[in-house]
C-alpha atoms as a PDB file:
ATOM      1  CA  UNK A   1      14.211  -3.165  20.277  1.00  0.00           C
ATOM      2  CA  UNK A   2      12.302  -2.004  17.549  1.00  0.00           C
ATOM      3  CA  UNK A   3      11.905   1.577  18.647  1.00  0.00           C
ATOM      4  CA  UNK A   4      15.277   2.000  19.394  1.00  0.00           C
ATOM      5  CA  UNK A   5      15.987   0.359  15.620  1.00  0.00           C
ATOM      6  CA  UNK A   6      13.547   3.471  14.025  1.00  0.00           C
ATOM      7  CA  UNK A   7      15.217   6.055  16.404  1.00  0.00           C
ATOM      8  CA  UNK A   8      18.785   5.199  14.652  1.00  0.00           C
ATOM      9  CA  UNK A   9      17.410   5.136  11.265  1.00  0.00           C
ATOM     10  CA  UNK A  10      16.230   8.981  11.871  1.00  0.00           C
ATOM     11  CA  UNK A  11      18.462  10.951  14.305  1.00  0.00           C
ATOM     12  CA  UNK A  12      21.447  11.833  13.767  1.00  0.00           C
ATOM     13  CA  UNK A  13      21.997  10.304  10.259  1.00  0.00           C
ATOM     14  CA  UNK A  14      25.499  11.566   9.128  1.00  0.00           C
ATOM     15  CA  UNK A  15      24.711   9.755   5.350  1.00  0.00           C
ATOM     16  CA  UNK A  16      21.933  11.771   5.038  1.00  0.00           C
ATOM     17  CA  UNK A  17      22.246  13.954   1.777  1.00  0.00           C
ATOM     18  CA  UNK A  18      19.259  15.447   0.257  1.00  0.00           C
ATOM     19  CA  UNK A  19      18.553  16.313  -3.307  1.00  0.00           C
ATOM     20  CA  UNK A  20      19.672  19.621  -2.446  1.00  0.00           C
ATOM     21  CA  UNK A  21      17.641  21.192  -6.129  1.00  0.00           C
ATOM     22  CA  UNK A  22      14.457  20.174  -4.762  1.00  0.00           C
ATOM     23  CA  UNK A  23      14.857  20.887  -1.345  1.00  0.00           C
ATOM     24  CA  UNK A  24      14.949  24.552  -2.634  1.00  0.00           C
ATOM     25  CA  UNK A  25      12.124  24.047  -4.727  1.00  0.00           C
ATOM     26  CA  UNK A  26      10.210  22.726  -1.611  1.00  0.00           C
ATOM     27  CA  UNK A  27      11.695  25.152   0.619  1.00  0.00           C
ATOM     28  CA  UNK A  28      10.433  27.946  -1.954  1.00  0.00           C
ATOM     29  CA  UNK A  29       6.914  25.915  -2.248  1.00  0.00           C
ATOM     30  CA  UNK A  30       6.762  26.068   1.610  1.00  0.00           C
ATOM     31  CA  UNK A  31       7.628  29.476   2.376  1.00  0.00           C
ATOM     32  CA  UNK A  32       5.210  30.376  -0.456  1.00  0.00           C
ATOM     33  CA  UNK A  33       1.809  28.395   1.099  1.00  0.00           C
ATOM     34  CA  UNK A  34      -0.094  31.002   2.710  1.00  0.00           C
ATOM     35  CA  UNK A  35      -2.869  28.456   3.236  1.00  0.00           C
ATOM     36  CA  UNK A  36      -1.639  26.037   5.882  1.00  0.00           C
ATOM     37  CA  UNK A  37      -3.316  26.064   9.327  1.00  0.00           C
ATOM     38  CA  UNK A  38      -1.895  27.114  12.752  1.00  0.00           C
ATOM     39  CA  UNK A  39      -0.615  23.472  14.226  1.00  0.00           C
ATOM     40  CA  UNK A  40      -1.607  24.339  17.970  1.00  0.00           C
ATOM     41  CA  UNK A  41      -4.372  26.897  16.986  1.00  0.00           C
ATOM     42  CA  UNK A  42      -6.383  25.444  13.972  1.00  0.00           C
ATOM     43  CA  UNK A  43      -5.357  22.076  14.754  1.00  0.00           C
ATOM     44  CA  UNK A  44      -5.043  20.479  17.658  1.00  0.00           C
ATOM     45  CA  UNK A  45      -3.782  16.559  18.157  1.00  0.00           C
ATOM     46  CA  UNK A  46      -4.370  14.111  20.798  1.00  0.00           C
ATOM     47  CA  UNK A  47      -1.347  11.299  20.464  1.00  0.00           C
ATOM     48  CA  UNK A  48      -1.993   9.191  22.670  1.00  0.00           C
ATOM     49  CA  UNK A  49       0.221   6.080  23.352  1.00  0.00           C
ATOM     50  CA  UNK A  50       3.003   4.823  20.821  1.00  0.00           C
ATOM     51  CA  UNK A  51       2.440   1.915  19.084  1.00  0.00           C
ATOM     52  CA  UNK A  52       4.763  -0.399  16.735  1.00  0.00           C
ATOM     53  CA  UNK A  53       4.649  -1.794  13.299  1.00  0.00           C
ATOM     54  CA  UNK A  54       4.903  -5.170  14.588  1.00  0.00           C
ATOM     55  CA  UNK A  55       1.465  -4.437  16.918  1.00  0.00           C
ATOM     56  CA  UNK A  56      -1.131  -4.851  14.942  1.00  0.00           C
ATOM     57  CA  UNK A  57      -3.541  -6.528  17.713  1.00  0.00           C
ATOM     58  CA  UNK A  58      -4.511  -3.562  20.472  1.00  0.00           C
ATOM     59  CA  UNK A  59      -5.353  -0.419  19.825  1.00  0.00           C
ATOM     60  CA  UNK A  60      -3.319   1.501  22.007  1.00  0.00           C
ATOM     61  CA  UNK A  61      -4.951   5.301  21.990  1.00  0.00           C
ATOM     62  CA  UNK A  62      -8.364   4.957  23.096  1.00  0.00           C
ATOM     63  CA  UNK A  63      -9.130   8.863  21.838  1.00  0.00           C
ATOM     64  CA  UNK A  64      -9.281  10.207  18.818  1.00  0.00           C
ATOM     65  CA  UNK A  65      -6.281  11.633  16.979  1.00  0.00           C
ATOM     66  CA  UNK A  66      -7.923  14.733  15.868  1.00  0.00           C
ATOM     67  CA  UNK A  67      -8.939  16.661  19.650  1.00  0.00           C
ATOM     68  CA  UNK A  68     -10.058  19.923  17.807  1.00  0.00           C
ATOM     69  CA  UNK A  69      -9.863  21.445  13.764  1.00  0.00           C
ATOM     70  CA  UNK A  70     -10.990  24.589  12.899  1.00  0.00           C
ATOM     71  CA  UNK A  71     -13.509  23.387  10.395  1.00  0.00           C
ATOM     72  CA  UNK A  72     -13.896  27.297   8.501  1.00  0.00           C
ATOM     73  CA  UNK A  73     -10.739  26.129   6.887  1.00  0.00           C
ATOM     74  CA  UNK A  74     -12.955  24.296   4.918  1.00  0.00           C
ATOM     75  CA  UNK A  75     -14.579  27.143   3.754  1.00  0.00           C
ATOM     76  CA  UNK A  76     -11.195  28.049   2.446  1.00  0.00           C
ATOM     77  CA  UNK A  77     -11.495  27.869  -1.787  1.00  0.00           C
ATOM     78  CA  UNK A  78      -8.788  25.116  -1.834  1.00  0.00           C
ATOM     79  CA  UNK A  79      -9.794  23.167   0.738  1.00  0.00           C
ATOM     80  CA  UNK A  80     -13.362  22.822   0.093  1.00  0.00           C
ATOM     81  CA  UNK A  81     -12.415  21.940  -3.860  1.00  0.00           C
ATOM     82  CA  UNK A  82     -10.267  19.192  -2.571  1.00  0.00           C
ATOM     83  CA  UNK A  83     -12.897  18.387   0.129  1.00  0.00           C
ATOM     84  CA  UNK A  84     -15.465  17.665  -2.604  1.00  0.00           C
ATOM     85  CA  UNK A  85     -13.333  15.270  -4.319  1.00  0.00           C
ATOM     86  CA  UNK A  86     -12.931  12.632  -1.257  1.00  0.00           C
ATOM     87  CA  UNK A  87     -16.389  10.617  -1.674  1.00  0.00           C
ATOM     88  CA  UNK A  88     -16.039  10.450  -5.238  1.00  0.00           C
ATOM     89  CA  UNK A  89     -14.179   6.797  -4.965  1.00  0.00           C
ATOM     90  CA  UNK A  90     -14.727   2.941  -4.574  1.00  0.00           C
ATOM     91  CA  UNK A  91     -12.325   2.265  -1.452  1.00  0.00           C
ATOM     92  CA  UNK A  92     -11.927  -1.626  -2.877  1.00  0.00           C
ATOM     93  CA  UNK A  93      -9.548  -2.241  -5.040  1.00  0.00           C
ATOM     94  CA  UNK A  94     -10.920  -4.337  -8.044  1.00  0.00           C
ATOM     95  CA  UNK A  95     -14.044  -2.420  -8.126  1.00  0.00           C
ATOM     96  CA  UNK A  96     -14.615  -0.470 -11.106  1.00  0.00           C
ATOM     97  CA  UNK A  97     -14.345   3.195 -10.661  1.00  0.00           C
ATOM     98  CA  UNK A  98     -17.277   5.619 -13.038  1.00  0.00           C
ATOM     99  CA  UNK A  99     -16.399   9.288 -13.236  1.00  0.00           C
ATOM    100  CA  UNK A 100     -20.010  11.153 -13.444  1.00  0.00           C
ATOM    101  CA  UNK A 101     -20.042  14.843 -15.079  1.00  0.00           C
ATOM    102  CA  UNK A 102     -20.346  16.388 -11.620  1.00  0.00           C
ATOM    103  CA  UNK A 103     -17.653  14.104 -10.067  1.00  0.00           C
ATOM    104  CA  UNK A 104     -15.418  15.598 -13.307  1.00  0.00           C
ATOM    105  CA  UNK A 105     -16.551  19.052 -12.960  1.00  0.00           C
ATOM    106  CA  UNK A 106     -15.190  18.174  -9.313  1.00  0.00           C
ATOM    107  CA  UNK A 107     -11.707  17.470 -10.279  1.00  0.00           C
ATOM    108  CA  UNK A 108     -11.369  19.974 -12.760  1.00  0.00           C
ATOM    109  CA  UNK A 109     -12.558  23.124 -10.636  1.00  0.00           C
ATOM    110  CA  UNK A 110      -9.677  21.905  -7.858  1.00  0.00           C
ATOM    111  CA  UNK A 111      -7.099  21.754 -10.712  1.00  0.00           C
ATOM    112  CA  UNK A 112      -8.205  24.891 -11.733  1.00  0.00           C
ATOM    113  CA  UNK A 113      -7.633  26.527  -8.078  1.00  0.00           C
ATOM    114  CA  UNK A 114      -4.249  24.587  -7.392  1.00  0.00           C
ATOM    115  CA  UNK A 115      -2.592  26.371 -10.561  1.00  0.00           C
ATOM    116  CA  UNK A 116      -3.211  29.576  -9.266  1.00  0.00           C
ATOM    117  CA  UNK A 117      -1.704  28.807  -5.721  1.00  0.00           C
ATOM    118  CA  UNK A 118       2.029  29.955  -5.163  1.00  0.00           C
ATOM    119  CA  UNK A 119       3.269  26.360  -4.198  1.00  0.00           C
ATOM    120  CA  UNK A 120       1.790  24.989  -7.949  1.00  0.00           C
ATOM    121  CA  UNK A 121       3.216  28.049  -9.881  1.00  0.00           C
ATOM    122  CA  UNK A 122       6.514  27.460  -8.191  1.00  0.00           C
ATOM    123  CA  UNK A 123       6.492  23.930  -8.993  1.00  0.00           C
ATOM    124  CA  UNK A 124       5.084  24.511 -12.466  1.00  0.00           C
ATOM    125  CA  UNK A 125       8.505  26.772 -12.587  1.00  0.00           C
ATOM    126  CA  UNK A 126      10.981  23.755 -11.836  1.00  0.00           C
ATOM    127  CA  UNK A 127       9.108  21.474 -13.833  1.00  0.00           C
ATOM    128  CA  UNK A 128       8.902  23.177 -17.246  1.00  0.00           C
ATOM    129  CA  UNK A 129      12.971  24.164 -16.843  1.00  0.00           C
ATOM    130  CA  UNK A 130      13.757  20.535 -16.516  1.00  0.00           C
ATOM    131  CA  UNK A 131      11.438  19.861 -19.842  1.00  0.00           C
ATOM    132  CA  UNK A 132       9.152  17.379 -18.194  1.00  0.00           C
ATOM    133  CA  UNK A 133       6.032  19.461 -18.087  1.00  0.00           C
ATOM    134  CA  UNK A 134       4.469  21.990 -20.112  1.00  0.00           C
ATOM    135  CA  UNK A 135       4.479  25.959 -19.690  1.00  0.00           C
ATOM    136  CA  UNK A 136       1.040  26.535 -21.389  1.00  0.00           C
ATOM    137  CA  UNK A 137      -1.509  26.922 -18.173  1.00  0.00           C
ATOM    138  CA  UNK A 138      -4.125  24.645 -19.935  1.00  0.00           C
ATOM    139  CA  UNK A 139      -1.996  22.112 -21.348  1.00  0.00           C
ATOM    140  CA  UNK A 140      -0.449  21.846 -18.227  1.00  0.00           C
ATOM    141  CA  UNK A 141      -4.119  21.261 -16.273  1.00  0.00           C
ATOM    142  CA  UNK A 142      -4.510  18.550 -18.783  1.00  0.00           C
ATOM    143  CA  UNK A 143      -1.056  17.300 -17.709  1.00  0.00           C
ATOM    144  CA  UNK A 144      -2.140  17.439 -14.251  1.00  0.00           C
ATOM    145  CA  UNK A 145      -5.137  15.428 -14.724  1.00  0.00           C
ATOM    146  CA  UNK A 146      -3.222  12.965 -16.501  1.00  0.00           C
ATOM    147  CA  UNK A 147      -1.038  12.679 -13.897  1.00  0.00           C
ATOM    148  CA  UNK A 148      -3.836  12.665 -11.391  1.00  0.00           C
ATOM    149  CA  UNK A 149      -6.857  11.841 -12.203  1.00  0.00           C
ATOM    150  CA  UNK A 150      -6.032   9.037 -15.123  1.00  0.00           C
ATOM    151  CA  UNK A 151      -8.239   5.931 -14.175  1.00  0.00           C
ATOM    152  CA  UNK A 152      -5.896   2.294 -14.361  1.00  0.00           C
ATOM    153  CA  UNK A 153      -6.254  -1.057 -13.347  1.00  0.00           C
ATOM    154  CA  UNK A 154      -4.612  -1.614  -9.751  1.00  0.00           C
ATOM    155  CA  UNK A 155      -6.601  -5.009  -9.394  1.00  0.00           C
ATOM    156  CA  UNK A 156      -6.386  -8.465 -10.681  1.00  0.00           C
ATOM    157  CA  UNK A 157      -9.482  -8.580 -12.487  1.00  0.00           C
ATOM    158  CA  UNK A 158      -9.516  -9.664 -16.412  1.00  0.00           C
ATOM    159  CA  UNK A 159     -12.978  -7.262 -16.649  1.00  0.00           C
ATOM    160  CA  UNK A 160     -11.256  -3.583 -14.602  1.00  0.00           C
ATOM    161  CA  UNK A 161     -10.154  -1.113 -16.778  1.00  0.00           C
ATOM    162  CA  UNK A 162      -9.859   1.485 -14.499  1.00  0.00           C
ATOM    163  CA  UNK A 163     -10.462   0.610 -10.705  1.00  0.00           C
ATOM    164  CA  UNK A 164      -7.363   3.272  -9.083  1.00  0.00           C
ATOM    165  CA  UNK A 165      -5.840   6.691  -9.544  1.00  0.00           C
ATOM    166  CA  UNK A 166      -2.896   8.418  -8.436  1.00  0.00           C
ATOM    167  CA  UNK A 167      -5.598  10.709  -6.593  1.00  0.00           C
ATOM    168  CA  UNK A 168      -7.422   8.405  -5.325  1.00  0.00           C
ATOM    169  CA  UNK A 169      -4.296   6.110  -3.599  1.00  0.00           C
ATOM    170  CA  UNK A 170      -2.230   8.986  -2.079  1.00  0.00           C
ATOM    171  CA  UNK A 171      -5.078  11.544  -1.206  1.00  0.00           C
ATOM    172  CA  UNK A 172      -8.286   9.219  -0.588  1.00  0.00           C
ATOM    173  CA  UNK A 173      -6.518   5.820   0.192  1.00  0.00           C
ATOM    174  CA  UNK A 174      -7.536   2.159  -0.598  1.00  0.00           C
ATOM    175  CA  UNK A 175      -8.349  -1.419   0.736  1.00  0.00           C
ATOM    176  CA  UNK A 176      -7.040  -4.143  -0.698  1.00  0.00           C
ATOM    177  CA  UNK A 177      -7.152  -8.000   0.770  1.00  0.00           C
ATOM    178  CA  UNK A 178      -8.124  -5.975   4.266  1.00  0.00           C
ATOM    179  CA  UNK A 179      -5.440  -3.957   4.150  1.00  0.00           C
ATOM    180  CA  UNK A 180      -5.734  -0.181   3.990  1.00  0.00           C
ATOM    181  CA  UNK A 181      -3.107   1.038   0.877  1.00  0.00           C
ATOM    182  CA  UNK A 182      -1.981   4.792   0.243  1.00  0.00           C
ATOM    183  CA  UNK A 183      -3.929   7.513   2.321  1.00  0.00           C
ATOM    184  CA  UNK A 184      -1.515  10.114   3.561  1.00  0.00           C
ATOM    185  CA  UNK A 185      -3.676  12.857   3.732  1.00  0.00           C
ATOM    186  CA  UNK A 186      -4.421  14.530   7.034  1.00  0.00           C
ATOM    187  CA  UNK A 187      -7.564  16.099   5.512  1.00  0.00           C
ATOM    188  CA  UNK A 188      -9.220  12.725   4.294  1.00  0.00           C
ATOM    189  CA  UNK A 189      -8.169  11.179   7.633  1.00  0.00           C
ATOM    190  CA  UNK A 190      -9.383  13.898   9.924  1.00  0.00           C
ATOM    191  CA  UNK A 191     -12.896  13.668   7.639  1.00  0.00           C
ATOM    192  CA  UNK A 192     -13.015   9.679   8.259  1.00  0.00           C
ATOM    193  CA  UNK A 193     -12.526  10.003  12.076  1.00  0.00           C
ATOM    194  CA  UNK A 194     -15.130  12.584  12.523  1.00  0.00           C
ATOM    195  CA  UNK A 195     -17.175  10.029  11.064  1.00  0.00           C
ATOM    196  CA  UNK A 196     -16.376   7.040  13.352  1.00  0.00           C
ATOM    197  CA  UNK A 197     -15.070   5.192  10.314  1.00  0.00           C
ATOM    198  CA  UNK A 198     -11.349   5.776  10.992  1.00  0.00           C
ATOM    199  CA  UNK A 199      -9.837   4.214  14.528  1.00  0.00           C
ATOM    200  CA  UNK A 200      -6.514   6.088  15.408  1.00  0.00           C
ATOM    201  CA  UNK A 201      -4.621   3.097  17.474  1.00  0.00           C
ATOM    202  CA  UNK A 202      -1.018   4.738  17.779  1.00  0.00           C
ATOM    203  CA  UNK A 203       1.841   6.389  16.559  1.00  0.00           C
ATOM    204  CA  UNK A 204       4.839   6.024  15.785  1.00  0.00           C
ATOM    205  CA  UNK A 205       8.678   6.885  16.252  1.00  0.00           C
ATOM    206  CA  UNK A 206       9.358  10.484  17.641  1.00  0.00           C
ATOM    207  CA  UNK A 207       6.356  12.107  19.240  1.00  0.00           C
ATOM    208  CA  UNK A 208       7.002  15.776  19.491  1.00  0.00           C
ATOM    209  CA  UNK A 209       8.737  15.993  15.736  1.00  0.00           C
ATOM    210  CA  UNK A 210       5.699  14.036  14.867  1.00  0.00           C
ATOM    211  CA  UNK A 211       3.116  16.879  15.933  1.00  0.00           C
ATOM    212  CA  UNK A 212       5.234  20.018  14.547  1.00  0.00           C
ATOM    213  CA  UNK A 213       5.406  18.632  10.844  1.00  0.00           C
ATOM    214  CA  UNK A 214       4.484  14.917   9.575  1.00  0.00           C
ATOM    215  CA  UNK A 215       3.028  12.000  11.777  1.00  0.00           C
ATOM    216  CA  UNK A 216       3.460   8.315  11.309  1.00  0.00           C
ATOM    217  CA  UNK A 217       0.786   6.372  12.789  1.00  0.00           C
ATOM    218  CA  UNK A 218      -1.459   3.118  12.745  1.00  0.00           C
ATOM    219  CA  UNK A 219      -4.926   2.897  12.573  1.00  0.00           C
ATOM    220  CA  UNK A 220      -7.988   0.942  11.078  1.00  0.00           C
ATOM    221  CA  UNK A 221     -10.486   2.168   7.972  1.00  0.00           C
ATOM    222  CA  UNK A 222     -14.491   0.650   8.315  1.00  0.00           C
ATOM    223  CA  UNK A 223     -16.918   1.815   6.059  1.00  0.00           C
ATOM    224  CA  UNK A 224     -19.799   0.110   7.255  1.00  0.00           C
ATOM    225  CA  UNK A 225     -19.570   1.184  11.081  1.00  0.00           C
ATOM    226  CA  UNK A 226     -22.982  -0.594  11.847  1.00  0.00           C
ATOM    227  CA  UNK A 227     -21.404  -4.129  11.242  1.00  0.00           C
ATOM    228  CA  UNK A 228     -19.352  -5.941  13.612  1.00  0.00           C
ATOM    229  CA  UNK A 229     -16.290  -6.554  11.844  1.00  0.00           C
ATOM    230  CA  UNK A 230     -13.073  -4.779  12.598  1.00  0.00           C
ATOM    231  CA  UNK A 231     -11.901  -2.668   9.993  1.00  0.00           C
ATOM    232  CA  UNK A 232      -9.137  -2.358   6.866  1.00  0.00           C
ATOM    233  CA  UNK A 233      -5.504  -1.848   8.363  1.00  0.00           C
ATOM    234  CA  UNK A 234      -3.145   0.463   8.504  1.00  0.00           C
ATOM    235  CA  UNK A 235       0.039  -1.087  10.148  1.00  0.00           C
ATOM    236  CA  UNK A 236       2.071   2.003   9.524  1.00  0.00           C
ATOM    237  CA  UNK A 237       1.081   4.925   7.744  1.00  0.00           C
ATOM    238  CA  UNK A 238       2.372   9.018   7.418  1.00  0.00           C
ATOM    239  CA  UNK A 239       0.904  12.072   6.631  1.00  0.00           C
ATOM    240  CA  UNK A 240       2.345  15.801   6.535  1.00  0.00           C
ATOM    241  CA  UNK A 241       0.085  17.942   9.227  1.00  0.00           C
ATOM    242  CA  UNK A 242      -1.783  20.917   8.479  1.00  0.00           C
ATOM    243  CA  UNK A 243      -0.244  21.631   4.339  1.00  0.00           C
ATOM    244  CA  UNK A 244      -2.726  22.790   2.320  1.00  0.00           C
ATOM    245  CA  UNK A 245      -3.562  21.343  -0.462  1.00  0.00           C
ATOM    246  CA  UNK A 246      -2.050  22.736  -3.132  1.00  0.00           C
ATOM    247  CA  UNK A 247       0.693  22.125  -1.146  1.00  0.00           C
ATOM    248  CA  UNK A 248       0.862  18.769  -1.065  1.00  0.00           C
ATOM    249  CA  UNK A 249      -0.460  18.181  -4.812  1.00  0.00           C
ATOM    250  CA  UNK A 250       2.429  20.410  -5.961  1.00  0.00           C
ATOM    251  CA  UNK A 251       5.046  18.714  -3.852  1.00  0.00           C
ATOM    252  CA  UNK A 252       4.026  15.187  -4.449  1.00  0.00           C
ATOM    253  CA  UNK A 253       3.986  16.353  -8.481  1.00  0.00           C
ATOM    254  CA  UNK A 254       7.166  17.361  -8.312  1.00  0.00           C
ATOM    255  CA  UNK A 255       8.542  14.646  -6.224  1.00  0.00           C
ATOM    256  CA  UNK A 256       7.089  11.714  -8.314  1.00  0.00           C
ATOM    257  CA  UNK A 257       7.969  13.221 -11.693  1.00  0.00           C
ATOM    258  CA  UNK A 258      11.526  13.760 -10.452  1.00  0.00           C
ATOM    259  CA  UNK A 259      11.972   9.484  -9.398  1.00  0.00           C
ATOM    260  CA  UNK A 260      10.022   8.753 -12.507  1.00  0.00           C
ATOM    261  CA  UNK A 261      12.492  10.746 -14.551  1.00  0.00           C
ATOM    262  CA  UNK A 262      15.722   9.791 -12.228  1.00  0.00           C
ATOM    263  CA  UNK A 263      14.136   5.877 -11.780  1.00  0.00           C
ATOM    264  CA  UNK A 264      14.528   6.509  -7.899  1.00  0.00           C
ATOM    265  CA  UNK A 265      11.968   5.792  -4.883  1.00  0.00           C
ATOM    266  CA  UNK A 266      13.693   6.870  -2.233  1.00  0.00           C
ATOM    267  CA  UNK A 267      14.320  10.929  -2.699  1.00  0.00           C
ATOM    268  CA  UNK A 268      16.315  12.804   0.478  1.00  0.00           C
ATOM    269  CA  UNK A 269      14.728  16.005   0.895  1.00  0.00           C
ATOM    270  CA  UNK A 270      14.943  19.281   3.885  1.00  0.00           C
ATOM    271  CA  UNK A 271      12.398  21.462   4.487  1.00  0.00           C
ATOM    272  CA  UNK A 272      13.534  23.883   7.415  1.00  0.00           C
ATOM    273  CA  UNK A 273      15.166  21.715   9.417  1.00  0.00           C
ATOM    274  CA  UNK A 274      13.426  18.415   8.792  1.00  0.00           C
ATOM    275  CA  UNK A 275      15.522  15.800   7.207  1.00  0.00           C
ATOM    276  CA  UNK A 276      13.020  13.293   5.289  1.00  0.00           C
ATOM    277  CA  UNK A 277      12.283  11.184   2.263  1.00  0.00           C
ATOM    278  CA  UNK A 278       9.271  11.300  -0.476  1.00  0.00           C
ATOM    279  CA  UNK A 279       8.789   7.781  -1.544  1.00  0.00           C
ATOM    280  CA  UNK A 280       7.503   8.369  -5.318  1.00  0.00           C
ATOM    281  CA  UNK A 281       6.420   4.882  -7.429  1.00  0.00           C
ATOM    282  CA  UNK A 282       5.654   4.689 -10.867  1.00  0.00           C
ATOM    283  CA  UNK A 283       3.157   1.947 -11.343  1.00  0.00           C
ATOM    284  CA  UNK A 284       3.410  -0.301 -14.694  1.00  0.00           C
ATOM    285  CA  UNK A 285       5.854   2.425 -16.128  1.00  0.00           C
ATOM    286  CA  UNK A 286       3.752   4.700 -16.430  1.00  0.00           C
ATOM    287  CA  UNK A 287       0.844   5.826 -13.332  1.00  0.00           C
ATOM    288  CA  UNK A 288       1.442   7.471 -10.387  1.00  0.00           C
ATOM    289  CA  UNK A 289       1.628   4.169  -8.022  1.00  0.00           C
ATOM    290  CA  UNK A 290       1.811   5.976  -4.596  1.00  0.00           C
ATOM    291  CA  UNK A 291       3.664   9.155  -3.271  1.00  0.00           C
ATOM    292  CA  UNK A 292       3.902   9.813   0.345  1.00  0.00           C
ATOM    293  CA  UNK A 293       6.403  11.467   2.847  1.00  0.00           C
ATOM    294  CA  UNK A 294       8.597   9.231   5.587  1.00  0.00           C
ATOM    295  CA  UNK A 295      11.075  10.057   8.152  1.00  0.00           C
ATOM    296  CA  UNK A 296      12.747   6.137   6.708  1.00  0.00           C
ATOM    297  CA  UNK A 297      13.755   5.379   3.247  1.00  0.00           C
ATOM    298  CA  UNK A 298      11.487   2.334   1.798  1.00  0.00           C
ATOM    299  CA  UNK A 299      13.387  -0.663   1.568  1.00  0.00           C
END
């Protein structure tokens, strides 16, 4: 069966052989974030039942995901920088996104507090020996916004200029033909339940690796929780638990420059002793398309 099928594609995998130069880097990015919370302590999950890709009728965990978060975390400088940037986007794809002055002061005071953080220096480190990003601390913000923050056209319309980000897929998410698209971030999904616009209906694959590191899970996104109408979904989607985030913005920089430079999706990593992949797109040869961890490489 199908569960079966996902255990074999993620325990015991004898081909697995990770890029062992940026497993260090991520190992040394890791080690280095003194800003994650306590899984157990600060964060606390409810799992509920597993669910399958294939499922996409019943909601099979009736509770939330989220059963308690410390929320003076947020107080934390990172966390409420990146906080302040998650209602600063359209969610439909094809509608045009406008950056005001505060929304840009916004991005630019969280870049400023990510290049400070250990995991950002360390992968500012890698990046500038291997030539594809620059050792100057404000040319490489600007870099990092560019990489980031750069509005492009992810819709069909002939009149969008700029209607996606790289931010905006991976950290905020999308919805596209009632589909949910990117959103592996446990912050932005945690601050979407709480308000009853995010329905957690499963996970899936291993439950107790699932809760120590990165879950993989299905669940619906409705903004407009006073209608009738079932939400945006998210057949199968995964998230890294309880990283900071400068954490996550310094692996996932790292990780997508490295398959944009390499022309690979699919990039074996380790961190302790989980195996797993980042899947890193580049989007019209250029953007960051999408950048998320999996236990599965994408086919």
């Amino acid at each position: 069966n199908e569960y079966k099928s996902y255990l074999s594609t993620i325990m015991g995998r004898d081909d697995f052989e990770d890029v062992s130069e940026l497993s260090e880097v991520f190992q040394e990015m890791w080690d280095g974030d003194d800003n994650r919370v306590v899984m157990g302590q600060d964060l606390v999950l409810n799992m509920g039942r597993r669910t399958f890709t294939r499922d996409q009728s019943e909601d099979r965990s009736s509770e939330p995901l989220f059963e308690y978060v410390n929320e003076e975390i947020f107080e934390r400088e990172s966390y409420k920088r990146f906080y302040d940037l998650l209602d600063n986007y359209e969610s439909t794809v094809g509608v045009e996104e406008v950056m005001t002055k505060q929304e840009i002061l916004e991005m630019k005071k969280f870049i400023d507090i990510v290049v400070k953080s250990e995991p950002m220096k360390i992968a500012q480190r890698y990046l500038v020996a291997k030539g594809w990003a620059p050792e100057d601390t404000e040319e490489f913000k600007d870099w990092l916004w560019d990489v980031w923050f750069t509005l492009y056209k992810r819709g069909r319309g002939r009149r969008i200029s700029g209607d996606s980000s790289g931010f905006e897929h991976v950290f905020v998410g999308e919805i596209r033909n009632g589909n949910v698209i990117g959103f592996h971030n446990w912050i932005q999904f945690y601050r979407l339940e709480k308000s009853g616009q995010v329905d957690y209906r499963g996970f899936i694959g291993r439950k107790q690796e699932d809760q120590e590191f990165m879950i993989t899970i299905q669940f619906s996104w409705d903004e407009d929780i006073e209608d009738d109408e079932e939400g945006a979904l998210k057949a199968v989607g995964g998230t890294l638990l309880g990283t900071s985030p400068e954490f996550e913005f310094a692996l996932y920089t790292v990780a997508w420059v490295y398959g944009k430079e390499n022309r690979v999706v699919n990039i074996p990593v380790k961190i302790n002793e989980h195996e797993f992949y980042v899947i890193a797109h580049v989007f019209k040869q250029r953007f960051l398309g999408t950048c998320f961890t999996s236990w599965q490489p994408q086919k």
